[in-house]
N, C-alpha and C. Protein backbone atom coordinates (compact mmCIF):
# COMPACT_ATOMS: atom_id res chain seq x y z
N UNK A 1 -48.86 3.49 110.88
CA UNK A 1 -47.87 3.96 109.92
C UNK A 1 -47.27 5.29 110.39
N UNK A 2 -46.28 5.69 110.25
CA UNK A 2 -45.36 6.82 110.70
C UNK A 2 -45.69 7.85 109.96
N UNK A 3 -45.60 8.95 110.26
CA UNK A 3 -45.46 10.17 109.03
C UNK A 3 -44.63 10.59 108.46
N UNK A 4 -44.96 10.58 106.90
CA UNK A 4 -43.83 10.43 105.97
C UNK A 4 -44.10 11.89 105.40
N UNK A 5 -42.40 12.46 105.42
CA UNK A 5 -43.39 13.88 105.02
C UNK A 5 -42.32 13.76 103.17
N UNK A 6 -43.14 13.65 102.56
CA UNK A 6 -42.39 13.28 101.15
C UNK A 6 -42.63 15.25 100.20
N UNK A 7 -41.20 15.08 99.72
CA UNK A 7 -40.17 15.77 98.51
C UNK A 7 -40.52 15.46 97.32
N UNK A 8 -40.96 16.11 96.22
CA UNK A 8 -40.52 15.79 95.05
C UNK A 8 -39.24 16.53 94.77
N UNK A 9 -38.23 15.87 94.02
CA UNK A 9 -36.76 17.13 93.72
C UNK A 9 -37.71 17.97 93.11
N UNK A 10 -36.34 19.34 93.29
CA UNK A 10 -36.57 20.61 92.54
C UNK A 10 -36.41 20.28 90.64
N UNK A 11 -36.35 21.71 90.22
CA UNK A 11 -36.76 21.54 89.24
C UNK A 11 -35.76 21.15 88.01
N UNK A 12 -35.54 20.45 87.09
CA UNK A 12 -34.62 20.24 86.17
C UNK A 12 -34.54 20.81 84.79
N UNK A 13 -34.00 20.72 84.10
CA UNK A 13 -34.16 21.48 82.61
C UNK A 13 -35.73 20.84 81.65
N UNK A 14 -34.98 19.50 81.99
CA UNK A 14 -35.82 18.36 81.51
C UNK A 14 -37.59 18.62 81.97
N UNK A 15 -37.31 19.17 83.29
CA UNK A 15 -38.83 19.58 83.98
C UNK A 15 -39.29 20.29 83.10
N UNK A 16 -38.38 21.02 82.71
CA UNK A 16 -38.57 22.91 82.17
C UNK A 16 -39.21 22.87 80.88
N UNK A 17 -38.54 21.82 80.26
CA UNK A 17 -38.73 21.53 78.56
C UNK A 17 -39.78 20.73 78.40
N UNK A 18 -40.56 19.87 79.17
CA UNK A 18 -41.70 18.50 79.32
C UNK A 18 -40.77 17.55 78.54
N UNK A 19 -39.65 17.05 78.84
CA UNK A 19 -39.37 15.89 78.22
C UNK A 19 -39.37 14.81 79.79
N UNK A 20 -39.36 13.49 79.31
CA UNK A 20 -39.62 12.48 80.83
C UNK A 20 -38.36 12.17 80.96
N UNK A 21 -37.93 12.32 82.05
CA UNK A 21 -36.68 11.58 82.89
C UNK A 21 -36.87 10.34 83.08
N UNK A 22 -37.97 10.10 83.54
CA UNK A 22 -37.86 8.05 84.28
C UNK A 22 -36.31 8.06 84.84
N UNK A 23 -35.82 7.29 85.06
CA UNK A 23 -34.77 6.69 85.45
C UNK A 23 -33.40 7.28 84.59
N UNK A 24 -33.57 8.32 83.54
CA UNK A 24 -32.23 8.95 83.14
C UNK A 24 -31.74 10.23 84.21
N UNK A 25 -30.47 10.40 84.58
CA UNK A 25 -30.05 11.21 85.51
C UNK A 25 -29.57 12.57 85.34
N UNK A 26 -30.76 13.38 85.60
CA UNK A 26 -30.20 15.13 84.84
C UNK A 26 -30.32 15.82 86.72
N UNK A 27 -29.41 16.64 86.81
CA UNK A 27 -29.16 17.64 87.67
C UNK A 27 -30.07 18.85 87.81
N UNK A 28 -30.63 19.36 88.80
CA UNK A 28 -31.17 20.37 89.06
C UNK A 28 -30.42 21.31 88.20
N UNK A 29 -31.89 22.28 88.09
CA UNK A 29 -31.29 23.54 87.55
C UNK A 29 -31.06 24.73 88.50
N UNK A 30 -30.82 26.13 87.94
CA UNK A 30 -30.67 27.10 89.40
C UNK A 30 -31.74 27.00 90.23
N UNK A 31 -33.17 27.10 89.74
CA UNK A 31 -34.26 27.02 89.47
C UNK A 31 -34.93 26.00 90.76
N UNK A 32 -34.22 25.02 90.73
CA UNK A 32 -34.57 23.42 91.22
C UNK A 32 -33.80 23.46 92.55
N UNK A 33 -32.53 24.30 92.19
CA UNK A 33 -31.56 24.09 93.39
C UNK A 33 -32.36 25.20 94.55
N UNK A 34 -32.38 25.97 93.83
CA UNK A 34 -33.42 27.42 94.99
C UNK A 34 -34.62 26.65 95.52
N UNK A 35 -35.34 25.71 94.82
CA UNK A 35 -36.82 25.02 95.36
C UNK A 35 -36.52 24.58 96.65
N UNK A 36 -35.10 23.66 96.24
CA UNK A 36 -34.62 22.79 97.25
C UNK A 36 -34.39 23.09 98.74
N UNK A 37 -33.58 24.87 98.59
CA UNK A 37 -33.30 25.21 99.90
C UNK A 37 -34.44 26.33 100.76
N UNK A 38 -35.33 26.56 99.79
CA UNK A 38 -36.75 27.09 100.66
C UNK A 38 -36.93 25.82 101.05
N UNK A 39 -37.04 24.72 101.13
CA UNK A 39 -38.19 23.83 101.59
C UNK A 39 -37.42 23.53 103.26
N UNK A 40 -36.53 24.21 103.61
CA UNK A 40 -36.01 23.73 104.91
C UNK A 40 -37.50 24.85 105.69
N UNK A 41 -37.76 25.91 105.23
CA UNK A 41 -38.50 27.26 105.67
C UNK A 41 -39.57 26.34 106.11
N UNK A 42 -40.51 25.63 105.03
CA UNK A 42 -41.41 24.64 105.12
C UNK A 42 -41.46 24.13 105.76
N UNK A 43 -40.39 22.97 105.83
CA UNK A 43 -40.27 22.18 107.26
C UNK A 43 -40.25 22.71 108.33
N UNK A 44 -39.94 23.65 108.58
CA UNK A 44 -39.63 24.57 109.98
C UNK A 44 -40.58 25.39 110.27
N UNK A 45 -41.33 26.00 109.38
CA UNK A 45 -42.25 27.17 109.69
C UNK A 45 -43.42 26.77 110.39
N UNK A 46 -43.86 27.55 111.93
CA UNK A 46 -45.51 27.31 112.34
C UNK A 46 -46.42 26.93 111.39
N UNK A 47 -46.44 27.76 110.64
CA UNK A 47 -48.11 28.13 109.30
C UNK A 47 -47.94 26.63 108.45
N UNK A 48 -46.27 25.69 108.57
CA UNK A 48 -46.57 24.64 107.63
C UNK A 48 -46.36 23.36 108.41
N UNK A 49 -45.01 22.81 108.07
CA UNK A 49 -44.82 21.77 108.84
C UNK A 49 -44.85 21.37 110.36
N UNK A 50 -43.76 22.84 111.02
CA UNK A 50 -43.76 23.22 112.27
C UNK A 50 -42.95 21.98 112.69
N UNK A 51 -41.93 21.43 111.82
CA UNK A 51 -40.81 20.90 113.22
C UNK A 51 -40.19 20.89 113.48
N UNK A 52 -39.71 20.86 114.84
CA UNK A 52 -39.01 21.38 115.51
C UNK A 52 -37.41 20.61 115.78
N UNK A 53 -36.78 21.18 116.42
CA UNK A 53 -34.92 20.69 115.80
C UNK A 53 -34.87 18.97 116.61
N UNK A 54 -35.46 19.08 117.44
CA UNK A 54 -35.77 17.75 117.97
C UNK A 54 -36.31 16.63 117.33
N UNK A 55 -37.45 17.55 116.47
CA UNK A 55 -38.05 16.69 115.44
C UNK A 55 -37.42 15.95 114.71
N UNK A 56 -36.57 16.74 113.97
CA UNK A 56 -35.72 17.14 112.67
C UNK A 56 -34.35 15.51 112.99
N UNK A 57 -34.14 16.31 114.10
CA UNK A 57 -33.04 15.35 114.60
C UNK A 57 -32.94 13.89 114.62
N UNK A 58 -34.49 13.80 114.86
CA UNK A 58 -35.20 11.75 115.35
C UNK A 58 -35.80 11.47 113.73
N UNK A 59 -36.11 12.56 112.61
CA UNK A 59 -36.63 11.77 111.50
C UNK A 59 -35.51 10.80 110.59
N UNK A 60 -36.16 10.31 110.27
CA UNK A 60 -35.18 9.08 109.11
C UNK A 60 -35.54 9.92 107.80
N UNK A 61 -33.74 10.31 106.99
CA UNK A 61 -33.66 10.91 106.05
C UNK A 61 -33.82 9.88 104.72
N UNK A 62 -34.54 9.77 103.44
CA UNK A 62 -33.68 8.67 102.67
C UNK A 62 -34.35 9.67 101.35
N UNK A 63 -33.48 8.76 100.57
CA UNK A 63 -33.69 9.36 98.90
C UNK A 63 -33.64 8.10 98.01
N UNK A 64 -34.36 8.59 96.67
CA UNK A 64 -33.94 8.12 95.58
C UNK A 64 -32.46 8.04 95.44
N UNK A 65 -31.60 7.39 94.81
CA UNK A 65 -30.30 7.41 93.90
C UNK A 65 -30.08 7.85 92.85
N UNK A 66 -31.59 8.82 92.44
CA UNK A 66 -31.10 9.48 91.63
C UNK A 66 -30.23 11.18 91.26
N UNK A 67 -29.50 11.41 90.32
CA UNK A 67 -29.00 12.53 91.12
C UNK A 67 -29.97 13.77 91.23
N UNK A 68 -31.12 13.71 90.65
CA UNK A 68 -31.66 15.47 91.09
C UNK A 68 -32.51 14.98 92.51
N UNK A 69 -32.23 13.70 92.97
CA UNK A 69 -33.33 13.44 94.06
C UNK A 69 -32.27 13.65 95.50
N UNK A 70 -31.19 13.32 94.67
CA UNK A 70 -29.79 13.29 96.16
C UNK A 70 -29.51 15.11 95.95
N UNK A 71 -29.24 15.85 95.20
CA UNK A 71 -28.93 17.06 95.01
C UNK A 71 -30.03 17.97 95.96
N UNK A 72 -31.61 17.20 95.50
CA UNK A 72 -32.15 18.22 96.21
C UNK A 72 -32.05 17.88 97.73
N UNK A 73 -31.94 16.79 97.92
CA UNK A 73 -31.81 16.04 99.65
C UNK A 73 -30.53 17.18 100.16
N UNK A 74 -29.32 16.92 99.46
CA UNK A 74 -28.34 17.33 100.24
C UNK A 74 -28.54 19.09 100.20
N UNK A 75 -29.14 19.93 99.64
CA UNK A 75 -29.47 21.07 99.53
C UNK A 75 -30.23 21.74 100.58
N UNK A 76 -30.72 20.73 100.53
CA UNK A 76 -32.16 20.80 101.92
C UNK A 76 -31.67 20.48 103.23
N UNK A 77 -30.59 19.69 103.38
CA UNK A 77 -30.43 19.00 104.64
C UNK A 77 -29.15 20.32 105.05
N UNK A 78 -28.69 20.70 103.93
CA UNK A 78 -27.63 21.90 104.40
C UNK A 78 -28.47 22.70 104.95
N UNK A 79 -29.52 23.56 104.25
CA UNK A 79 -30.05 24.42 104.77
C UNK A 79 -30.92 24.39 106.29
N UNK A 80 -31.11 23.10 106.72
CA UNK A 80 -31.95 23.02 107.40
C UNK A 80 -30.89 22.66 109.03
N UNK A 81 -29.46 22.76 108.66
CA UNK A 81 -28.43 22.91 109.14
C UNK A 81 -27.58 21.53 109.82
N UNK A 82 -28.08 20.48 108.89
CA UNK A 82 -27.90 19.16 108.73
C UNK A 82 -26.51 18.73 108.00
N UNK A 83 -26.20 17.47 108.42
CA UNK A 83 -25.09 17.43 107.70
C UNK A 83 -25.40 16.86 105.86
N UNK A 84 -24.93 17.44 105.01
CA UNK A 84 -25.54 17.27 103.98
C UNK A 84 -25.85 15.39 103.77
N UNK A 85 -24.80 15.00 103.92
CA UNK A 85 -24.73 13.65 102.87
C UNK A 85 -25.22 12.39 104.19
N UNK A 86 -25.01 12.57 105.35
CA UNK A 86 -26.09 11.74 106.80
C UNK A 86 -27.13 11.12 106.18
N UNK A 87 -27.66 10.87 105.13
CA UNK A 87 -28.85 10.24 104.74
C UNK A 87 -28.76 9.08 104.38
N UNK A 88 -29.90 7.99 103.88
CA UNK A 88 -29.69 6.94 103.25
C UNK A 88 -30.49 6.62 101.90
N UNK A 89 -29.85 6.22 100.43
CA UNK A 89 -30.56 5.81 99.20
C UNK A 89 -31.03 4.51 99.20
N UNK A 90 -32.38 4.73 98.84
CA UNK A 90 -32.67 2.96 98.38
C UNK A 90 -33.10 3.25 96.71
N UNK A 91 -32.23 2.48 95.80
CA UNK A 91 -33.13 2.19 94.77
C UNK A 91 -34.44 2.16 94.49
N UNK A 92 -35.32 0.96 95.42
CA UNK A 92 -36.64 1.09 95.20
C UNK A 92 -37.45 2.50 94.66
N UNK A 93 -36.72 3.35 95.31
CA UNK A 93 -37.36 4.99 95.20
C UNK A 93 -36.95 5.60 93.78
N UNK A 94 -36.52 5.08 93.17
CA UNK A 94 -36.30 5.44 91.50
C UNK A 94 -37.65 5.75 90.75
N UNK A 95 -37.63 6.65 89.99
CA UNK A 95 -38.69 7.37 89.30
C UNK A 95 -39.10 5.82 88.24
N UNK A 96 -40.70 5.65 88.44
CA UNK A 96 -41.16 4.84 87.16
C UNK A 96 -40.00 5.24 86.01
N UNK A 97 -39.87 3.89 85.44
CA UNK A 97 -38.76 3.88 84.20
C UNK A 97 -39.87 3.63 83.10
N UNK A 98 -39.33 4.81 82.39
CA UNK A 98 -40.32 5.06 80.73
C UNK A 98 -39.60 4.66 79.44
N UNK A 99 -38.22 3.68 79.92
CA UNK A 99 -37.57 3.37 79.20
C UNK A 99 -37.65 4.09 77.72
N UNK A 100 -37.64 3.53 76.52
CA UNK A 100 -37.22 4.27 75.25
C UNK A 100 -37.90 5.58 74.90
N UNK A 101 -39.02 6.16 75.90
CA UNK A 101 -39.64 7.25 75.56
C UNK A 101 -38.87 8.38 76.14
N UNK A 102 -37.92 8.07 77.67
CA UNK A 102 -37.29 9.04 78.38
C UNK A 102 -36.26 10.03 76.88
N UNK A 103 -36.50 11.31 77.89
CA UNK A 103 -35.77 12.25 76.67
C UNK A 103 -36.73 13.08 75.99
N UNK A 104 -37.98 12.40 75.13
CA UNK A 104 -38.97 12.90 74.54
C UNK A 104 -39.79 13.28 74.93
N UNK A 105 -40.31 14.31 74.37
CA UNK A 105 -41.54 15.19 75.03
C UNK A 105 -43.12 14.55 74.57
N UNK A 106 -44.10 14.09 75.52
CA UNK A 106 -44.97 13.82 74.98
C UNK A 106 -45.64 13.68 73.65
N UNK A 107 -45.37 15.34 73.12
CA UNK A 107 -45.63 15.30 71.69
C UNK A 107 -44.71 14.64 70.81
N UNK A 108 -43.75 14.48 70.85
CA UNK A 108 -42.61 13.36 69.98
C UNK A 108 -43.43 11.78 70.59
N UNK A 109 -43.26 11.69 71.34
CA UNK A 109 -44.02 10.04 71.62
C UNK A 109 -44.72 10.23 71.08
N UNK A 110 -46.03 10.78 70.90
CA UNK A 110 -47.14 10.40 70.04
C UNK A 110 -46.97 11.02 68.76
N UNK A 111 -46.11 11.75 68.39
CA UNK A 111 -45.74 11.51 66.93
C UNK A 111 -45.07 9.90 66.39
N UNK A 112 -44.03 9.63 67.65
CA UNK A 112 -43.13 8.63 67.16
C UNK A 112 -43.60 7.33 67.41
N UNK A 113 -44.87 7.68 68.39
CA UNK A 113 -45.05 5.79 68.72
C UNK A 113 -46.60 5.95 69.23
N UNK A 114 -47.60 6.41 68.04
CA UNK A 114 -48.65 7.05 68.22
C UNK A 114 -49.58 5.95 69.14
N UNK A 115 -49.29 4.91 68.49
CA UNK A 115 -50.19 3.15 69.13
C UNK A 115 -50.04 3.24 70.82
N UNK A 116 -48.36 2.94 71.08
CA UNK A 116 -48.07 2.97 72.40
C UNK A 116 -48.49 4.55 73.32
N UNK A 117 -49.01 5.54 72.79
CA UNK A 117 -49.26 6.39 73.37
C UNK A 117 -51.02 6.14 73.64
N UNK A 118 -51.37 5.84 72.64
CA UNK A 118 -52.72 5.82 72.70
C UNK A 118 -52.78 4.38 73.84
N UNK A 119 -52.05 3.41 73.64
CA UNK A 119 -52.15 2.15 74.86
C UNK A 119 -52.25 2.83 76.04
N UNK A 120 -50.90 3.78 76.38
CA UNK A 120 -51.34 4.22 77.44
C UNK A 120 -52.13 5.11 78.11
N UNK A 121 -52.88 6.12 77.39
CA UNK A 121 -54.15 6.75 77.55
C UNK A 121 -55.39 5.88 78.04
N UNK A 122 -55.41 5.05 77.50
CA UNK A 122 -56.44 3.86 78.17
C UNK A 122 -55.98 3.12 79.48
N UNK A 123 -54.52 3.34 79.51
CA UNK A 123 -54.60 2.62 81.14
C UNK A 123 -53.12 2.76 81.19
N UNK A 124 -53.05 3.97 82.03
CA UNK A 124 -52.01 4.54 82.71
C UNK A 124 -50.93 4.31 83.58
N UNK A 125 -51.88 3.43 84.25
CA UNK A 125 -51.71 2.28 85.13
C UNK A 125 -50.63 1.10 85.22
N UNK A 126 -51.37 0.04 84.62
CA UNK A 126 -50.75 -0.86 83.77
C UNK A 126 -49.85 -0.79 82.63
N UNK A 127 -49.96 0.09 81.87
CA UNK A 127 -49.21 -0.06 80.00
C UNK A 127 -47.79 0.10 80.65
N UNK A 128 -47.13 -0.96 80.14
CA UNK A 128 -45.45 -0.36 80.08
C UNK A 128 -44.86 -0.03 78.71
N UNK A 129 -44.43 0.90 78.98
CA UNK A 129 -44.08 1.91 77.60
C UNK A 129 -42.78 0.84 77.55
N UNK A 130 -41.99 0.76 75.47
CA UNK A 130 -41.25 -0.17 75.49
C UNK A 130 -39.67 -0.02 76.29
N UNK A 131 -39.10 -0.55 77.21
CA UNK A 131 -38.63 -0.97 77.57
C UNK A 131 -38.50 -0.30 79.02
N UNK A 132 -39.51 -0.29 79.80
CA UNK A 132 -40.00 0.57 80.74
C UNK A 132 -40.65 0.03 81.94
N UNK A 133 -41.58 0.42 82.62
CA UNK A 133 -42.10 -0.21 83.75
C UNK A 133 -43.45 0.90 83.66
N UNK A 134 -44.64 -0.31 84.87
CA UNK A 134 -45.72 0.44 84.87
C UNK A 134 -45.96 0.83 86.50
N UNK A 135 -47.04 1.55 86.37
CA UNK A 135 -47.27 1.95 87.93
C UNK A 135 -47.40 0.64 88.71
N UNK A 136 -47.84 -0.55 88.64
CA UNK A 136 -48.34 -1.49 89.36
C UNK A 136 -46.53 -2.42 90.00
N UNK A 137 -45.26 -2.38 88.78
CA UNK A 137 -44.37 -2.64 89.19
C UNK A 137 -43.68 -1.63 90.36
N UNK A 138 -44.09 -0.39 90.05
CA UNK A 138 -43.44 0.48 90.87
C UNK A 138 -44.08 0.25 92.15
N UNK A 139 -45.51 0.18 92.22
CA UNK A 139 -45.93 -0.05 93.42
C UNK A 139 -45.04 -1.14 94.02
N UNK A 140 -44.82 -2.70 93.92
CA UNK A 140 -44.35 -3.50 94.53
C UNK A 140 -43.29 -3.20 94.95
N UNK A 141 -42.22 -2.37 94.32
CA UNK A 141 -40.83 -2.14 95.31
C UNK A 141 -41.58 -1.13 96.54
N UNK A 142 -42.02 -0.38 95.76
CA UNK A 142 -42.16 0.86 96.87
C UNK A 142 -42.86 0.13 97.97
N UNK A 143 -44.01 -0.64 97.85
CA UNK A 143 -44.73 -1.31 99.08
C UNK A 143 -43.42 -1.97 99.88
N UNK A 144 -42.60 -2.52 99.34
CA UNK A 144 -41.18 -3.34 100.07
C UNK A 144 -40.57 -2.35 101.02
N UNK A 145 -40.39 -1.30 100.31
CA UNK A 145 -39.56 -0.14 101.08
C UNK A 145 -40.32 0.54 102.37
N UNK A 146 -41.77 0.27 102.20
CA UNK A 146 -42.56 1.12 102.73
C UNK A 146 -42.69 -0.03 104.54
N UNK A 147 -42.87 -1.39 104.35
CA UNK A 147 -42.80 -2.41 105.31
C UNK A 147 -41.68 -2.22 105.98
N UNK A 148 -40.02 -1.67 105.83
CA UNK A 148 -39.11 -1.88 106.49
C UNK A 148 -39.22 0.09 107.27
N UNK A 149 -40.48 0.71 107.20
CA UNK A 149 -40.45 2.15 107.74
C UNK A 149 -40.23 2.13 109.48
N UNK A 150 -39.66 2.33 110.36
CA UNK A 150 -39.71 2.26 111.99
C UNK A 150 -39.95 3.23 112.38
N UNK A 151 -40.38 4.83 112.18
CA UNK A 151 -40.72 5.72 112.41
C UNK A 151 -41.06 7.22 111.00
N UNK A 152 -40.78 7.87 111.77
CA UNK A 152 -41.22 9.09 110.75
C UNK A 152 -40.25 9.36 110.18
N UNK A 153 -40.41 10.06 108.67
CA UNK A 153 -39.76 9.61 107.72
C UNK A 153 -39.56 11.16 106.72
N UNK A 154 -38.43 11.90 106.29
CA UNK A 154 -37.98 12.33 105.39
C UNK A 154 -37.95 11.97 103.73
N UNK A 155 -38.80 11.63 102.71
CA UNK A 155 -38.47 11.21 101.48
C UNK A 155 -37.98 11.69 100.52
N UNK A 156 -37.19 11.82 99.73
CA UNK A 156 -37.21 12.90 98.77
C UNK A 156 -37.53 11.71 97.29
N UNK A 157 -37.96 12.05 96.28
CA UNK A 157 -38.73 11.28 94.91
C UNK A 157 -38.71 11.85 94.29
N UNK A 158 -39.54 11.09 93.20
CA UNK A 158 -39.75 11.85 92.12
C UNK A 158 -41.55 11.58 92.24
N UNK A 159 -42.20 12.04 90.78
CA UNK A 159 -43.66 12.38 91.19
C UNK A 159 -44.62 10.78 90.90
N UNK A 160 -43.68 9.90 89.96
CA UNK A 160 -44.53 8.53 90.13
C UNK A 160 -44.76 8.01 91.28
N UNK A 161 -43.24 7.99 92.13
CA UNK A 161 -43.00 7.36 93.57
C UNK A 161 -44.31 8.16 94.54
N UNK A 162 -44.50 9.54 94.20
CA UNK A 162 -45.68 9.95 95.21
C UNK A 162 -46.80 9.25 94.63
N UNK A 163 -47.50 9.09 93.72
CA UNK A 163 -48.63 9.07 93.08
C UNK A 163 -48.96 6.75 94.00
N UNK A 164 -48.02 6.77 93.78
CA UNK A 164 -47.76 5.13 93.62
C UNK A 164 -48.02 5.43 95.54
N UNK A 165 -47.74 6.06 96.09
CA UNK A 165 -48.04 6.30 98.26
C UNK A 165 -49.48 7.00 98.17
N UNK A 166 -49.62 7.94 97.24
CA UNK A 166 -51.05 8.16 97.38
C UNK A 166 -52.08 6.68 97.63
N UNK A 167 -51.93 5.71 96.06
CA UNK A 167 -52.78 4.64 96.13
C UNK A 167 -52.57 3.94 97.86
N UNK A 168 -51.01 3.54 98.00
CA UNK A 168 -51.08 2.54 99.04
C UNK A 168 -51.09 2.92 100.53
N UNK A 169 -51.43 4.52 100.66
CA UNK A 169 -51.33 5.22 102.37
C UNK A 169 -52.77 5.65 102.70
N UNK A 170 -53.26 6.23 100.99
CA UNK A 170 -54.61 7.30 101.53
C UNK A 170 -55.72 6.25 100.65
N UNK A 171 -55.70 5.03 100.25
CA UNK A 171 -56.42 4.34 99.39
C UNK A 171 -57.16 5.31 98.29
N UNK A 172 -56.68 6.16 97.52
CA UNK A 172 -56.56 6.97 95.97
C UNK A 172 -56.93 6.15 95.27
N UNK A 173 -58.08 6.13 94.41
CA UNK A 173 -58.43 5.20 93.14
C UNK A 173 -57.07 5.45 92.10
N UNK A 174 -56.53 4.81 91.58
CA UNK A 174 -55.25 4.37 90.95
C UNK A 174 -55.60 5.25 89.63
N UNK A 175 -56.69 5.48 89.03
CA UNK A 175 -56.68 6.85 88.19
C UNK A 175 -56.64 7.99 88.08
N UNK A 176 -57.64 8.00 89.64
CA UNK A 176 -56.90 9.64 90.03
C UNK A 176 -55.42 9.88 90.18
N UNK A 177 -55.02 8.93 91.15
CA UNK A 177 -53.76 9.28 91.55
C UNK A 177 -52.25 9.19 90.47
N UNK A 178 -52.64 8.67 89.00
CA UNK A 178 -51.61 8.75 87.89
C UNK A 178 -52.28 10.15 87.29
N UNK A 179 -53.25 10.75 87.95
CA UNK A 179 -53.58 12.30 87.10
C UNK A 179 -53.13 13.10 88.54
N UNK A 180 -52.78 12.90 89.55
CA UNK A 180 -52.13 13.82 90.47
C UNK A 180 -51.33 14.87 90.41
N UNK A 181 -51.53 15.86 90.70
CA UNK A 181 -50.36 17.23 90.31
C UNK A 181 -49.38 17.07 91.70
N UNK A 182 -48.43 16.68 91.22
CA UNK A 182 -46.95 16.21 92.32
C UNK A 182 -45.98 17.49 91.97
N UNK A 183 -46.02 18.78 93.05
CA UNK A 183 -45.54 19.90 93.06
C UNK A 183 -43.96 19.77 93.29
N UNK A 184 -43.32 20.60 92.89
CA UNK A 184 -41.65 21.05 93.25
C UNK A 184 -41.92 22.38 94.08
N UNK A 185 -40.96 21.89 95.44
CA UNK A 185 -41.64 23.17 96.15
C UNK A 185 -42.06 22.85 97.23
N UNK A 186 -42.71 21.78 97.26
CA UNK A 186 -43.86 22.03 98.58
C UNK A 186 -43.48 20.50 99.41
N UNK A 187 -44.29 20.10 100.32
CA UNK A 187 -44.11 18.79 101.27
C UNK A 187 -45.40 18.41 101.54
N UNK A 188 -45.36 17.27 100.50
CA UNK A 188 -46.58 16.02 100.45
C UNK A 188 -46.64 15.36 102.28
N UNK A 189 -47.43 15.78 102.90
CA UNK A 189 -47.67 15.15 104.16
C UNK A 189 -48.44 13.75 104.01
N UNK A 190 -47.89 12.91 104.70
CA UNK A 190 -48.88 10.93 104.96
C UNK A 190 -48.53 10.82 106.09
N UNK A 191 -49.83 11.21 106.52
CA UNK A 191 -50.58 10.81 108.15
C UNK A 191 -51.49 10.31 108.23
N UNK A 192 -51.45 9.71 109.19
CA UNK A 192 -53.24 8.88 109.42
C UNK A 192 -53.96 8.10 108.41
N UNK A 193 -53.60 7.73 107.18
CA UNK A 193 -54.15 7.73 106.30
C UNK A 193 -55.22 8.61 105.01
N UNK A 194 -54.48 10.02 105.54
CA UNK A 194 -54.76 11.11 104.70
C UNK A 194 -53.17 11.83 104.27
N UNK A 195 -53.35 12.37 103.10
CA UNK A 195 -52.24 13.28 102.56
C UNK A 195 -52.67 15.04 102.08
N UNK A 196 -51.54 15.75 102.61
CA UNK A 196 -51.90 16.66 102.34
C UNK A 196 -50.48 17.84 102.50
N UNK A 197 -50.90 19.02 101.78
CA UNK A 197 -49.88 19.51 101.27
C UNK A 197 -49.37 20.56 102.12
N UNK A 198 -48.17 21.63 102.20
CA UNK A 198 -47.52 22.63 102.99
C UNK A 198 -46.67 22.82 102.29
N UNK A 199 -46.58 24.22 101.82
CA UNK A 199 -47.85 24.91 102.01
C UNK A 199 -48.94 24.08 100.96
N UNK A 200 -49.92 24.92 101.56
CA UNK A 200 -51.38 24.50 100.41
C UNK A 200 -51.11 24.47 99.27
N UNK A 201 -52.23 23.89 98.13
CA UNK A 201 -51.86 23.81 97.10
C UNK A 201 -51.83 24.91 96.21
N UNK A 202 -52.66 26.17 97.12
CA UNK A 202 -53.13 27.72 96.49
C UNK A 202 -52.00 28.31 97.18
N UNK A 203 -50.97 28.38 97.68
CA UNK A 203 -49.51 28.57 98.50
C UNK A 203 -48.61 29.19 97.38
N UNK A 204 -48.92 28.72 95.86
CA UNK A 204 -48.08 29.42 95.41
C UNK A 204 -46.47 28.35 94.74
């Protein structure tokens, strides 16, 4: 398998407030847009990624279609002195869809749909919230996307799409990895069949 060095976008309002995006399309904030253009430092710096313009040059760029996932791509690819929009979207890479809960903040779901919250506390996994998708659907596109990889790889996502490469790169028991802390900021490394972060996860 190639090394995929995976993005979560920067940060959004929606981030800011705990309400879920899934598959609705909100724009970085100043906040999200600044995450976006440190992470070229990341990629580039000895102490993290360390690669080099050669590197940079031979990786395969792609994104979500969604817009804070293309915003932070093209932010990053400026800074890193790339041509912004050179990349490629696949759908597959769309954030788990939380259908009728997106918008609401945890605590409104379990005010408003106390049953379906409690379903999914028992299995995180599996439950599809109503009109939504679960981790196990998300896995199957993403495994699709993941078979057509020919080398090393640029991702940018959101934090289901990582959690869903944890299970199928580093074999992650599927409970840990829906309790995973998926940072804005930093670059999820998949090598070898281990993942790991740059900077560290104590980095700040």
């Amino acid at each position: 398998m190639p090394v995929l060095y995976f993005i979560r976008h920067g940060e959004t309002d929606w981030n800011r407030q705990g309400r879920l995006q899934g598959q609705t399309d909100i724009p970085l904030n100043d906040r999200g847009k600044a995450q976006a253009a440190a992470l070229a430092e990341v990629m580039l710096a000895p102490a993290h990624c360390a690669l080099s313009r050669d590197q940079l040059s031979s990786l395969h760029f792609v994104a979500s279609p969604m817009l804070r996932t293309r915003e932070t791509m093209e932010i990053l690819r400026h800074a890193l002195g790339l041509a912004p929009g050179a990349y490629q979207q696949d759908d597959r890479l769309k954030e788990i869809g939380f259908g009728r809960w997106e918008s609401h903040t945890w605590p409104q779901i379990r005010a408003r749909d106390p049953a379906g919250a409690k379903a999914r506390d028992a299995d995180k996994w599996g439950y599809v919230p109503p009109g939504g998708e679960n981790y196990a659907m998300v896995t199957a596109r993403v495994a699709g996307w993941l078979s057509g990889i020919s080398g090393d790889c640029c991702l940018v996502a959101h934090g289901g799409i990582a959690r869903v490469l944890l299970v199928l790169l580093t074999g992650m028991a599927k409970d840990a990895a829906v309790m995973a802390d998926i940072r804005q900021g930093k670059v999820l490394v998949f090598e070898h069949g281990r993942a790991y972060w740059r900077p560290g996860q104590g980095g700040g």
